[in-house]
Protein backbone atom coordinates (compact mmCIF):
# COMPACT_ATOMS: atom_id res chain seq x y z
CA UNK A 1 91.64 131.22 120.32
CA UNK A 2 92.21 134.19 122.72
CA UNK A 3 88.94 134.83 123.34
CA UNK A 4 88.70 131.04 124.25
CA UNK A 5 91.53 130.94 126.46
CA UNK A 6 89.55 134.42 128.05
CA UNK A 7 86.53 131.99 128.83
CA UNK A 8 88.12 129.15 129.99
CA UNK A 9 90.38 131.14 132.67
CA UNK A 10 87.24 133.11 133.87
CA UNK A 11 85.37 129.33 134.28
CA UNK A 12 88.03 127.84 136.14
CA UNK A 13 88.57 130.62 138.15
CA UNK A 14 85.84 130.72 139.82
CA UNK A 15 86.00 126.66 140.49
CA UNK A 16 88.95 126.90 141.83
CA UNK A 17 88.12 130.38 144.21
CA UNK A 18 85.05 128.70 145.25
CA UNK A 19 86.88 125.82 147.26
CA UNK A 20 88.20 128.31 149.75
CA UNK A 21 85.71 130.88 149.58
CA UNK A 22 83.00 128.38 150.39
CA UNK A 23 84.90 127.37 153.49
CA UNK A 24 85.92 130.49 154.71
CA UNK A 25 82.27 131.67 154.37
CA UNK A 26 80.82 128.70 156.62
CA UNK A 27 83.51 129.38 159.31
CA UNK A 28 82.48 133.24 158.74
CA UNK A 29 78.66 132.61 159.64
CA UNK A 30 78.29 129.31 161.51
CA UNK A 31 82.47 129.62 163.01
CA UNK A 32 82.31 125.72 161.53
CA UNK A 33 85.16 124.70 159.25
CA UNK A 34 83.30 121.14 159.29
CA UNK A 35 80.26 122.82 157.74
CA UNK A 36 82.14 124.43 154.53
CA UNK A 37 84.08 120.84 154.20
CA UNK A 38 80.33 119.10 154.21
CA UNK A 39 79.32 121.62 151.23
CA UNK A 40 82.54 121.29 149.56
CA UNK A 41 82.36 117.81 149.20
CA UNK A 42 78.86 118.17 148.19
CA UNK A 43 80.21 120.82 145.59
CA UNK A 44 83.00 118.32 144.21
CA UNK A 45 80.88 114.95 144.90
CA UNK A 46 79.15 115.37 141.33
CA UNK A 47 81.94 115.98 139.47
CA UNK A 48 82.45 112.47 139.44
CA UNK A 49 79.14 111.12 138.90
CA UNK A 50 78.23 113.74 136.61
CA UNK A 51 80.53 113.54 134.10
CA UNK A 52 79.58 110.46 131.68
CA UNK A 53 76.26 112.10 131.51
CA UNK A 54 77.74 115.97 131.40
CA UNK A 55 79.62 114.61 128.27
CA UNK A 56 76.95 112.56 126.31
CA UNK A 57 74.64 115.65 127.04
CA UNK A 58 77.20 117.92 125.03
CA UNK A 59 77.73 115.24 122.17
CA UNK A 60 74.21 115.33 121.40
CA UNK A 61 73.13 119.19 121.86
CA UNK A 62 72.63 120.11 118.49
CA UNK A 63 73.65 123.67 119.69
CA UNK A 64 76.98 123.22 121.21
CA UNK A 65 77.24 127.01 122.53
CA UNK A 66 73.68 127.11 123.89
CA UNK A 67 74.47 124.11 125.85
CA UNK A 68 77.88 125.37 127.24
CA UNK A 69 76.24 128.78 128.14
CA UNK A 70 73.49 126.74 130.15
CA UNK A 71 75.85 125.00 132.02
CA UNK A 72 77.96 128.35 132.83
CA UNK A 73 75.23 130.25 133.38
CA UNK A 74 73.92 127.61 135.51
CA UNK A 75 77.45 127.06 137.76
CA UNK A 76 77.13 131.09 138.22
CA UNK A 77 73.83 130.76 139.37
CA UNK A 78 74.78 128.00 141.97
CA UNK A 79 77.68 130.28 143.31
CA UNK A 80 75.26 132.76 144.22
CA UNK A 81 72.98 130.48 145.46
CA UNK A 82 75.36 129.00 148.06
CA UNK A 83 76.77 132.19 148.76
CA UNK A 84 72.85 133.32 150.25
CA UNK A 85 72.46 130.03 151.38
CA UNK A 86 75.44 129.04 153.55
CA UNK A 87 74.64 129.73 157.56
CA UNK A 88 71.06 130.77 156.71
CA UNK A 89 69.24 127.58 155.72
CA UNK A 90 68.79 124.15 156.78
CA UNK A 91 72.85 122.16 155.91
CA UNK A 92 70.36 119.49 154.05
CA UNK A 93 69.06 122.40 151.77
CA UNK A 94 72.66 123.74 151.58
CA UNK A 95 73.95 120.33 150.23
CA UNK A 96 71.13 120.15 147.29
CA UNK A 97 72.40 123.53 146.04
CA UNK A 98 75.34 123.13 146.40
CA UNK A 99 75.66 119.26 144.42
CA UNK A 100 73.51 121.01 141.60
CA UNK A 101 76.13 123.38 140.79
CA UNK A 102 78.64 120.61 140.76
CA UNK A 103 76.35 118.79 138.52
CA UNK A 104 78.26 121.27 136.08
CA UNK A 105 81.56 121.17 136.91
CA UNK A 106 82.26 118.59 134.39
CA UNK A 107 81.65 121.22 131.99
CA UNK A 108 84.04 123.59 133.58
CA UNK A 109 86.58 121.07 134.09
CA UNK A 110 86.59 118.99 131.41
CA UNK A 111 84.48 119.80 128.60
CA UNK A 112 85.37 123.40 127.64
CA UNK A 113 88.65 122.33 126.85
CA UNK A 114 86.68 120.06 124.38
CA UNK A 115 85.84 122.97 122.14
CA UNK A 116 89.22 123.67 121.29
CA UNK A 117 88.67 121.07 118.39
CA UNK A 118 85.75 122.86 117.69
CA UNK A 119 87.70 125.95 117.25
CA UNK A 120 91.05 124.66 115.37
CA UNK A 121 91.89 121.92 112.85
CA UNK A 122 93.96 119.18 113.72
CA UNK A 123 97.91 119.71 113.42
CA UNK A 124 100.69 122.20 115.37
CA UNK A 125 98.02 125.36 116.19
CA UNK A 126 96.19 122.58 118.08
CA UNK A 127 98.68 121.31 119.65
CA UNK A 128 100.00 124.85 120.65
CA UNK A 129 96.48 125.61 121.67
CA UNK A 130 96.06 122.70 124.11
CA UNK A 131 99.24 123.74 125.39
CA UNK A 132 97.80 127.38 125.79
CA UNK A 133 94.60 126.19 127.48
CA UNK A 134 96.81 123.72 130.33
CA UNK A 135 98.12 126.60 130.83
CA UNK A 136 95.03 128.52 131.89
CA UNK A 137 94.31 125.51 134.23
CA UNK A 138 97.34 126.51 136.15
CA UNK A 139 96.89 130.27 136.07
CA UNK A 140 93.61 129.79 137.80
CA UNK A 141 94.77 127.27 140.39
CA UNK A 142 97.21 129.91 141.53
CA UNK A 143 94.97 132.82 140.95
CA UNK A 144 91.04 131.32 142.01
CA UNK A 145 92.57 130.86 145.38
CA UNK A 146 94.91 134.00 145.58
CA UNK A 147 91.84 136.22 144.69
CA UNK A 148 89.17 134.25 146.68
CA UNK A 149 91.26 134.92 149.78
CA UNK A 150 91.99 138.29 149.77
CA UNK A 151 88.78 139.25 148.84
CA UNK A 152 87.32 137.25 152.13
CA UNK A 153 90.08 138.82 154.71
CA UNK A 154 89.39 142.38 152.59
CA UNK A 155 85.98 142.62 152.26
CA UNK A 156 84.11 139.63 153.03
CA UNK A 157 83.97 135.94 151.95
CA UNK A 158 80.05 136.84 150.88
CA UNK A 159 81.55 139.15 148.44
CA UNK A 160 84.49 136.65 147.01
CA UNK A 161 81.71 134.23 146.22
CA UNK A 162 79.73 136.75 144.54
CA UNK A 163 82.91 138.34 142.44
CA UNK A 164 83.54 134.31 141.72
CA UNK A 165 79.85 133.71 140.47
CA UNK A 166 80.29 137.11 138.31
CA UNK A 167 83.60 135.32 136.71
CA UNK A 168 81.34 132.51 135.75
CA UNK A 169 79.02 134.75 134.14
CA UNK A 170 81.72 136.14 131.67
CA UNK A 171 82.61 133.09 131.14
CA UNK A 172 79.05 132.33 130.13
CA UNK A 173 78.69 135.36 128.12
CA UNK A 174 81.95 134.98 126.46
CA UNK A 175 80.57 131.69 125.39
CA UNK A 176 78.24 132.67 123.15
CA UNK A 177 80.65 134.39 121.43
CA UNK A 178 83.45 131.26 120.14
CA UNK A 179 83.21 130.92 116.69
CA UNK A 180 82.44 127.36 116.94
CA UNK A 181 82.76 124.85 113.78
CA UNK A 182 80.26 122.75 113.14
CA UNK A 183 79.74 118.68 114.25
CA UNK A 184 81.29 115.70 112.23
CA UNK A 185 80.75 114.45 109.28
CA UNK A 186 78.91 110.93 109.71
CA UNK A 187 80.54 109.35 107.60
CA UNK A 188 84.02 110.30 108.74
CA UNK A 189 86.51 107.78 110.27
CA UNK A 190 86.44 107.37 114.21
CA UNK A 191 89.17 110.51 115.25
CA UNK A 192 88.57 112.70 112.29
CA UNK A 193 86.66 115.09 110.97
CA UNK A 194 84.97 116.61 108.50
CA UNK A 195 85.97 120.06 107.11
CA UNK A 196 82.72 121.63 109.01
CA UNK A 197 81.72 125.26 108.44
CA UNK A 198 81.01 127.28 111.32
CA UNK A 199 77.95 126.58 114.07
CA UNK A 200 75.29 128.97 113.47
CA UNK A 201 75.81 128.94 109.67
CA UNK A 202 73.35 127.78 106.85
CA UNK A 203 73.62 126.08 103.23
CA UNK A 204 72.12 129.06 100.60
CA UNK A 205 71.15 127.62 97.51
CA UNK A 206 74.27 128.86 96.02
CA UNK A 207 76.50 126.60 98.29
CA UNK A 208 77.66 129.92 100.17
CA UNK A 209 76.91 130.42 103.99
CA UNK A 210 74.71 132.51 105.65
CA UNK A 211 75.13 133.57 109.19
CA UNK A 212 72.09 132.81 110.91
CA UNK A 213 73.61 133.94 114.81
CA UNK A 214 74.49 132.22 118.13
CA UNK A 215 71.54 130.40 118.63
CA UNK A 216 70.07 129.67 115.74
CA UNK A 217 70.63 128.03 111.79
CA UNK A 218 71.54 125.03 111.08
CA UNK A 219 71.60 121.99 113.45
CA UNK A 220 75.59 121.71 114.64
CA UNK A 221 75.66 118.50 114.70
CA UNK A 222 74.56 115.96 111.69
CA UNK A 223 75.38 112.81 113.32
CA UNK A 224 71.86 110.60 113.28
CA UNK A 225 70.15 110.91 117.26
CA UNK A 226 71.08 107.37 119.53
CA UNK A 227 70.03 106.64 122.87
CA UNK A 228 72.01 108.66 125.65
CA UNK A 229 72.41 105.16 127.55
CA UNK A 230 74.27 104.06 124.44
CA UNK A 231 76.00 107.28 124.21
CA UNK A 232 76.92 106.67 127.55
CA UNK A 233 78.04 103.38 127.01
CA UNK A 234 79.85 104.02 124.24
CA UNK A 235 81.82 106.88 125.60
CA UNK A 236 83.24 104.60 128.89
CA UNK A 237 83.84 102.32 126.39
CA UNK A 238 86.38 104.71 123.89
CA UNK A 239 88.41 105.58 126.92
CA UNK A 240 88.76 101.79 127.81
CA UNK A 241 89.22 100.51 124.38
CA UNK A 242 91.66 102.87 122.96
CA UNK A 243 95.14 102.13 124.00
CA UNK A 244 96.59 105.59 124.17
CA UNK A 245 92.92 107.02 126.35
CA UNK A 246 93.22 103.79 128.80
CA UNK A 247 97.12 104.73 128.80
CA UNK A 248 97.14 108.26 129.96
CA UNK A 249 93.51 107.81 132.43
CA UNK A 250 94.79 105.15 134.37
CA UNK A 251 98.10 106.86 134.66
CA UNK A 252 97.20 110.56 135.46
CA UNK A 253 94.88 108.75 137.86
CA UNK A 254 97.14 107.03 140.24
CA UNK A 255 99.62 110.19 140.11
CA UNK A 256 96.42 112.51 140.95
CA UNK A 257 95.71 109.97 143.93
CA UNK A 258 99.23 111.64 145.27
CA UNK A 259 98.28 115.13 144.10
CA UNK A 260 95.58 114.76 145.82
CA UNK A 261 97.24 114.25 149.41
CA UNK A 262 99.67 117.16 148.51
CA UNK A 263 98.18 119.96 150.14
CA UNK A 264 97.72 118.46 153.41
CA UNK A 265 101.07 117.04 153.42
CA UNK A 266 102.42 119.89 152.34
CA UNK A 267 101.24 121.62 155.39
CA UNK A 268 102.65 119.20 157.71
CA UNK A 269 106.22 119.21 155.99
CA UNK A 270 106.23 122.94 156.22
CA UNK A 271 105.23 122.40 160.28
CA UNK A 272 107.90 119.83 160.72
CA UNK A 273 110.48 122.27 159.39
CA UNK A 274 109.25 124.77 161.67
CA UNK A 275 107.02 126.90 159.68
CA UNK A 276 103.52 125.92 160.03
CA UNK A 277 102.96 128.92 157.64
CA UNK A 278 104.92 128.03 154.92
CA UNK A 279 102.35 125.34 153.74
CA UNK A 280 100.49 127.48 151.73
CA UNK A 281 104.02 128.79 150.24
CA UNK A 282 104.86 125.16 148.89
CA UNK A 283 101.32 124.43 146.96
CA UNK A 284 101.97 128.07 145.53
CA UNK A 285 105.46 126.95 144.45
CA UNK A 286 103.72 123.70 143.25
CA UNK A 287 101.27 125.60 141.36
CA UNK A 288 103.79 128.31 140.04
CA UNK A 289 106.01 126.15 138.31
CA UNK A 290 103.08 124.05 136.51
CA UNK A 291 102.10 127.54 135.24
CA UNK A 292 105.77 128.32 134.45
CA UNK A 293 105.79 124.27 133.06
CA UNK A 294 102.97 124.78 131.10
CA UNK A 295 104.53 128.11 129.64
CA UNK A 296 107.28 126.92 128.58
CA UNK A 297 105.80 124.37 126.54
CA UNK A 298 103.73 126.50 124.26
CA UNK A 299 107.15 128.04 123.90
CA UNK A 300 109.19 125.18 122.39
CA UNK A 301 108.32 122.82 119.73
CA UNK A 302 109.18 119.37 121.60
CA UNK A 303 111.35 116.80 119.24
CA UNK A 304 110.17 113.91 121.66
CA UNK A 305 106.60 112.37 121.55
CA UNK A 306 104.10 113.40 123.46
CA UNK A 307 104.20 109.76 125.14
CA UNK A 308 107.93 110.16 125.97
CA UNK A 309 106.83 113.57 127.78
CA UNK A 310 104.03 111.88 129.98
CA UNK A 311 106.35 109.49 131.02
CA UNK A 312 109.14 112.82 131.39
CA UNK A 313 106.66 114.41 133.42
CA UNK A 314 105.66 111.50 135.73
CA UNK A 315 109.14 110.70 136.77
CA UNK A 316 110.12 114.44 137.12
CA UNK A 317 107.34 114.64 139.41
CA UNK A 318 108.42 111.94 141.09
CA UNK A 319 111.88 113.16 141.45
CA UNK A 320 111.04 116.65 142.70
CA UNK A 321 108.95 115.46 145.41
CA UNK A 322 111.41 112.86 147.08
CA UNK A 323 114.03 115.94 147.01
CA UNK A 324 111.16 117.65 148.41
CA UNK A 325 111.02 115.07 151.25
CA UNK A 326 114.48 115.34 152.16
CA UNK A 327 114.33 119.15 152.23
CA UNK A 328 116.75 120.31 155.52
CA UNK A 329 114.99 123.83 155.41
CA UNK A 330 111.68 125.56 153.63
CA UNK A 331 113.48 127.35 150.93
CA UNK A 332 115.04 124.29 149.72
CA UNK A 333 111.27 122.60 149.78
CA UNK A 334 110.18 125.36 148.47
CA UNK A 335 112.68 125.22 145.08
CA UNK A 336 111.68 121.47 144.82
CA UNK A 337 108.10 122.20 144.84
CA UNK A 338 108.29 124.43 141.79
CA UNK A 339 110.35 122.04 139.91
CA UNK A 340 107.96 119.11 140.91
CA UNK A 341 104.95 121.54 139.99
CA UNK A 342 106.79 121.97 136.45
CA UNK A 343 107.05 118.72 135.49
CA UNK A 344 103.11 117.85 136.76
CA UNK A 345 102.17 121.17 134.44
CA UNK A 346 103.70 119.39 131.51
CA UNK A 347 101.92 115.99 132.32
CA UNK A 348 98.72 118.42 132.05
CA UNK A 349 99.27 119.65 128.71
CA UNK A 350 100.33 116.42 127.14
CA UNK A 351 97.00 114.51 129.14
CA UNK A 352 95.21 117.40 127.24
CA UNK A 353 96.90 116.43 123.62
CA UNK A 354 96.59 112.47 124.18
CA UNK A 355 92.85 113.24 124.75
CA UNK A 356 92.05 115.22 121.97
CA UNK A 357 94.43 113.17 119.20
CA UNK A 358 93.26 109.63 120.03
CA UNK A 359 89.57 110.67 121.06
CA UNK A 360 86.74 109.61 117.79
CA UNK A 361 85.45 113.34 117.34
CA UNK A 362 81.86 112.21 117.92
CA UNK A 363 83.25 111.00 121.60
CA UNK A 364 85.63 113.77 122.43
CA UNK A 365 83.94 115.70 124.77
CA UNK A 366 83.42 112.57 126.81
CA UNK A 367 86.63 111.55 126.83
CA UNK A 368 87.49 115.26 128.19
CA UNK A 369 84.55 115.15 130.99
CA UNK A 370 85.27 111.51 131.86
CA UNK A 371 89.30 111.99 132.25
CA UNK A 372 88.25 115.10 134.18
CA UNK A 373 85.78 113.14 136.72
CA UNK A 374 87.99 109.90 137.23
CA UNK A 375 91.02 112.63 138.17
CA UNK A 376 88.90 114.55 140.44
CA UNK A 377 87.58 111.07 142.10
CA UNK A 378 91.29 110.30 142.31
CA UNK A 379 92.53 113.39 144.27
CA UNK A 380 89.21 112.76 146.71
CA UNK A 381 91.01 109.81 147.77
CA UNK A 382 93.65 111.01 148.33
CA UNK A 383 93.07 113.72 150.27
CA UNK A 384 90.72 111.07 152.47
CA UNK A 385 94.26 109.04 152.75
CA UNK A 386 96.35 112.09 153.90
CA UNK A 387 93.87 112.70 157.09
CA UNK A 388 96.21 110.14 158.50
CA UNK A 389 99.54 112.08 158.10
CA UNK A 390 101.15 113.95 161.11
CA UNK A 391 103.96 116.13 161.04
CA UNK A 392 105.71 113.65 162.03
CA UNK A 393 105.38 111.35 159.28
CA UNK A 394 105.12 114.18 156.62
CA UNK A 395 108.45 113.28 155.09
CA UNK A 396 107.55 109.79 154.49
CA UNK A 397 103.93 110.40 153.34
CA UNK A 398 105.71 113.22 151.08
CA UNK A 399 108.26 110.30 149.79
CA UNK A 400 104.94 108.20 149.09
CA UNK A 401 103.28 110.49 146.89
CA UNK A 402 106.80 110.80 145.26
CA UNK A 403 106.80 106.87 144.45
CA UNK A 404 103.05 107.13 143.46
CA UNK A 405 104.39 109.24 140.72
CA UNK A 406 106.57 106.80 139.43
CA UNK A 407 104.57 104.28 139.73
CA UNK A 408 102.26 106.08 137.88
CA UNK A 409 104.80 106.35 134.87
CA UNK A 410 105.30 103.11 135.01
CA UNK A 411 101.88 102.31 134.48
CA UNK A 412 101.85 104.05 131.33
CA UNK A 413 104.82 102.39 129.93
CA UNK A 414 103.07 98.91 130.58
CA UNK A 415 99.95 99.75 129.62
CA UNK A 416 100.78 101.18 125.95
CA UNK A 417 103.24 98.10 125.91
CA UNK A 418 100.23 95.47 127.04
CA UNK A 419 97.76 96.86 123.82
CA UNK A 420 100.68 96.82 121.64
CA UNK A 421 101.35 93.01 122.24
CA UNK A 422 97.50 92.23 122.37
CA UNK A 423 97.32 93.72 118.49
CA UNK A 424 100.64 92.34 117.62
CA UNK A 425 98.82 89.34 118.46
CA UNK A 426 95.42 89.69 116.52
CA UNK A 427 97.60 91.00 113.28
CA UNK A 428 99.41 87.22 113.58
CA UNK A 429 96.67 85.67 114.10
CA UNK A 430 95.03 86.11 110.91
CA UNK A 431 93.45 89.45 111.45
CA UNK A 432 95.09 91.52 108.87
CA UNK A 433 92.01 93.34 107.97
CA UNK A 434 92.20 97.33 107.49
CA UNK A 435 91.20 97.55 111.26
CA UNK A 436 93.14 94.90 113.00
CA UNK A 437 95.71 95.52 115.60
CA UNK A 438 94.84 99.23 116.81
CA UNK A 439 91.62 100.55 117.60
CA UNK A 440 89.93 103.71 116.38
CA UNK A 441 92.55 106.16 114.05
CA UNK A 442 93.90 109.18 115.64
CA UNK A 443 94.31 112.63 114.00
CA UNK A 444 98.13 112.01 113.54
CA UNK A 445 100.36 108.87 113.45
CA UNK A 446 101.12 107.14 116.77
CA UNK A 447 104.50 107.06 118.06
C-alpha cells in the first residue's frame, strides 16, 4: 500500500502543478494569461469526455499495470510536450497536445484510486486505505501548486513543467511495480470478488504459482470480452442504477459546482477585506484542513456510517463557509476556511469508500473515472458562474456556495430515501425474489 500511495501522490502532483505552471508559462512567453486559460481548458476539457471510455478501456485491458503505465507514461509525455510547445507553435497545435494529455487524466484522477481493490481485500485495511489515498488527493492539491510556483518565480515555469512531467514518470515507473491481484471471478456476484492471485502470476500443474513478471503470464482478467459500447453502457448505467453510486454522484456534484467557484471567490473576499493577497492564503487554508480532514480520518475508526459522514461533511462544509462569509477580518476567514476544507476532505474519503463498496468489481474502475469526470465537469461550471462575482458581492456569492453545500446534503438524504421507497415498493408488490428491492450487492451490509 505505501508504495501505492507513493504513485498516486507523484500522479496527482503533477495534475495539480500543471494548472498553474501551464499558465504562468503562457504569460512567461506570449505575456497572455488568456492563452494559458485557452490550454488549460483544453487540458481539463477531456477529463470529462474521456472518462466513460478511460474506464471501460481499463476494465477490459487484460494487463491492468501495462495499461496504467501507458496512460502515465503518456500524461508525462504530454507535460513535456506542452511545456516545448506553449509560445512556440501555432495555439491550434497547442490545444491538440494539450487535450491529448487530458485524454488521460481520468486515469490520474479517477482510476488509480481504482487499484486499491486490486491491491487489498474488502473489509477495515480497505477502508483505512481509501482513507490513506483521499488523503494523497489533498497533499497534492496543496503541494502540485506550492511546488509548481516556486519553481516558475525560482527558476523558470519551463523547468516546473518539466520537474512536473518527471513526477509523472515515477509515477509511471512506480506503476509497474504494485503487486496487483488478479480480475474477478465470472461467476462472482455483482460487488464481489473472487479470491484472485496476483497479476502476472500463472497456474503450474501443481496448483502453485509461478511468477511470470510485470508484463507478462496469465491474462488478469477472466471475465469473457463484450463490446466497449456495452461496456460503456453498462458502466453509466451502474452509477445510475445503484442507489448508494446515484446517491453520492449527484451529491458531490452539486457541492463541487460551489467548490468550483471557490477560488475566485475566495480572491474577491480576501480583496473586500482589504487584502487582495490573502486569496491565495484562504484556498491554502481550504486545502490544509482537507489534508488535516483527511488525516484524521485514517486516524479514528468512525462509529457512524459512512452515509451519516457524507451528509456530516456536506453540512460542515456548508457551515464553515457561511462563517466564512461573515468573516469581519482575514484571519477569522482564514480559520473558517480550514474548518470548511476539513469537513470537504472527509466528504472525499467517504465519496472514495461509497465508490468502491457499492461498485460490481467488473465496473469499479468506471464508477471511479466517471465520478471523477462528472466532478471535474461540475467545478468547470462553476468556476464559469463565479466570472460574475465582484468584490463586492463576494460575501454573498461566498454565502451561495455555502447553501450549495447544503443543498447538496440534502440531496443525498432524498435520494437514498427515494430508492429506498421505490424497492420498498417492488418487495410489496410481489417481487420478493432473491434480487428484489436493492440493486447489485455491496462488499458489506448497507446502513
Amino acid at each position: 500500500m505505501p508504495r501505492y500511495l507513493v504513485t498516486a501522490f507523484f500522479a496527482r502532483l503533477a495534475d495539480e502543478g500543471t494548472a498553474v505552471a501551464v499558465v504562468m508559462l503562457a504569460v512567461a512567453r506570449t505575456g497572455s494569461a488568456a492563452h494559458g486559460a485557452f490550454v488549460l481548458t483544453a487540458w481539463m476539457a477531456p477529463h470529462v469526455l474521456a472518462a466513460p471510455l478511460a474506464g471501460a478501456l481499463a476494465e477490459r485491458a487484460r494487463r491492468p499495470r501495462l495499461f496504467h503505465c501507458g496512460a502515465l507514461g503518456g500524461f508525462a509525455l504530454a507535460i513535456s510536450a506542452v511545456a516545448f510547445s506553449v509560445g512556440r507553435l501555432p495555439l491550434p497545435v497547442v490545444l491538440l497536445v494539450a487535450a491529448a494529455g487530458g485524454c488521460c487524466g481520468p486515469i490520474v484522477s479517477g482510476g488509480l484510486s481504482s487499484l486499491i481493490s486490486r491491491l487489498l481485500p474488502a473489509g477495515a485495511e480497505r477502508d483505512r486505505a481509501y482513507s490513506w489515498d483521499a488523503v494523497v488527493y489533498n497533499a497534492a492539491a496543496v503541494g502540485g501548486p506550492g511546488a509548481a510556483g516556486l519553481l516558475a518565480s525560482t527558476v523558470s515555469p519551463a523547468a516546473a513543467m518539466l520537474a512536473l512531467s518527471a513526477a509523472a514518470a515515477c509515477a509511471c515507473a512506480l506503476t509497474a511495480l504494485l503487486p496487483l491481484r488478479a480480475g474477478i471471478d465470472p461467476e462472482a456476484p455483482a460487488g464481489t470478488e473472487a479470491p484472485a492471485r496476483a497479476e502476472g502470476a500463472t497456474r503450474t500443474p501443481t496448483g502453485t504459482e509461478a511468477p511470470t513478471g510485470p508484463f507478462t503470464g496469465a491474462e488478469a482478467s477472466p471475465v469473457a470480452p463484450t463490446r466497449l459500447r456495452r461496456d460503456l453502457a453498462d458502466g453509466l448505467r451502474t452509477v445510475w442504477r445503484e442507489r448508494e453510486l446515484r446517491a453520492i454522484t449527484a451529491a458531490t456534484c452539486l457541492a463541487f459546482t460551489g467548490i468550483g467557484a471557490l477560488t475566485t471567490t475566495g480572491v474577491l473576499l480576501a480583496t473586500h477585506l482589504g487584502s487582495a493577497a490573502a486569496g491565495g492564503l484562504l484556498m491554502t487554508a481550504f486545502a490544509v484542513g482537507a489534508l488535516a480532514g483527511t488525516l484524521g480520518l485514517t486516524r479514528v475508526r468512525p462509529t457512524v456510517s459512512p452515509q451519516r459522514l457524507a451528509v456530516i461533511g456536506l453540512v460542515g462544509t456548508a457551515l464553515g463557509l457561511a462563517a466564512a462569509a461573515s468573516a469581519p477580518s482575514v484571519p477569522v476567514a482564514v480559520a473558517c476556511f480550514a474548518v470548511a476544507g476539513a469537513f470537504d476532505g472527509l466528504v472525499l474519503a467517504v465519496t472514495l469508500r461509497l465508490r468502491a463498496d457499492h461498485s460490481p468489481a467488473r465496473r469499479r474502475t468506471q464508477v471511479f473515472t466517471i465520478g471523477a469526470g462528472l466532478k471535474m465537469s461540475a467545478a468547470a461550471a462553476g468556476s464559469a458562474l463565479a466570472g460574475l462575482a465582484t468584490a463586492g458581492t463576494a460575501r454573498e456569492y461566498l454565502a451561495g456556495i455555502a447553501l450549495v453545500q447544503a443543498a447538496a446534503a440534502l440531496l443525498y438524504v432524498l435520494t437514498r430515501r427515494d430508492a429506498r421507497r421505490g424497492a420498498l415498493r417492488e418487495v410489496s408488490g410481489g417481487r420478493c425474489g432473491p434480487g428484489a428491492g436493492r440493486s447489485r450487492p455491496s462488499v458489506r451490509p448497507r446502513s
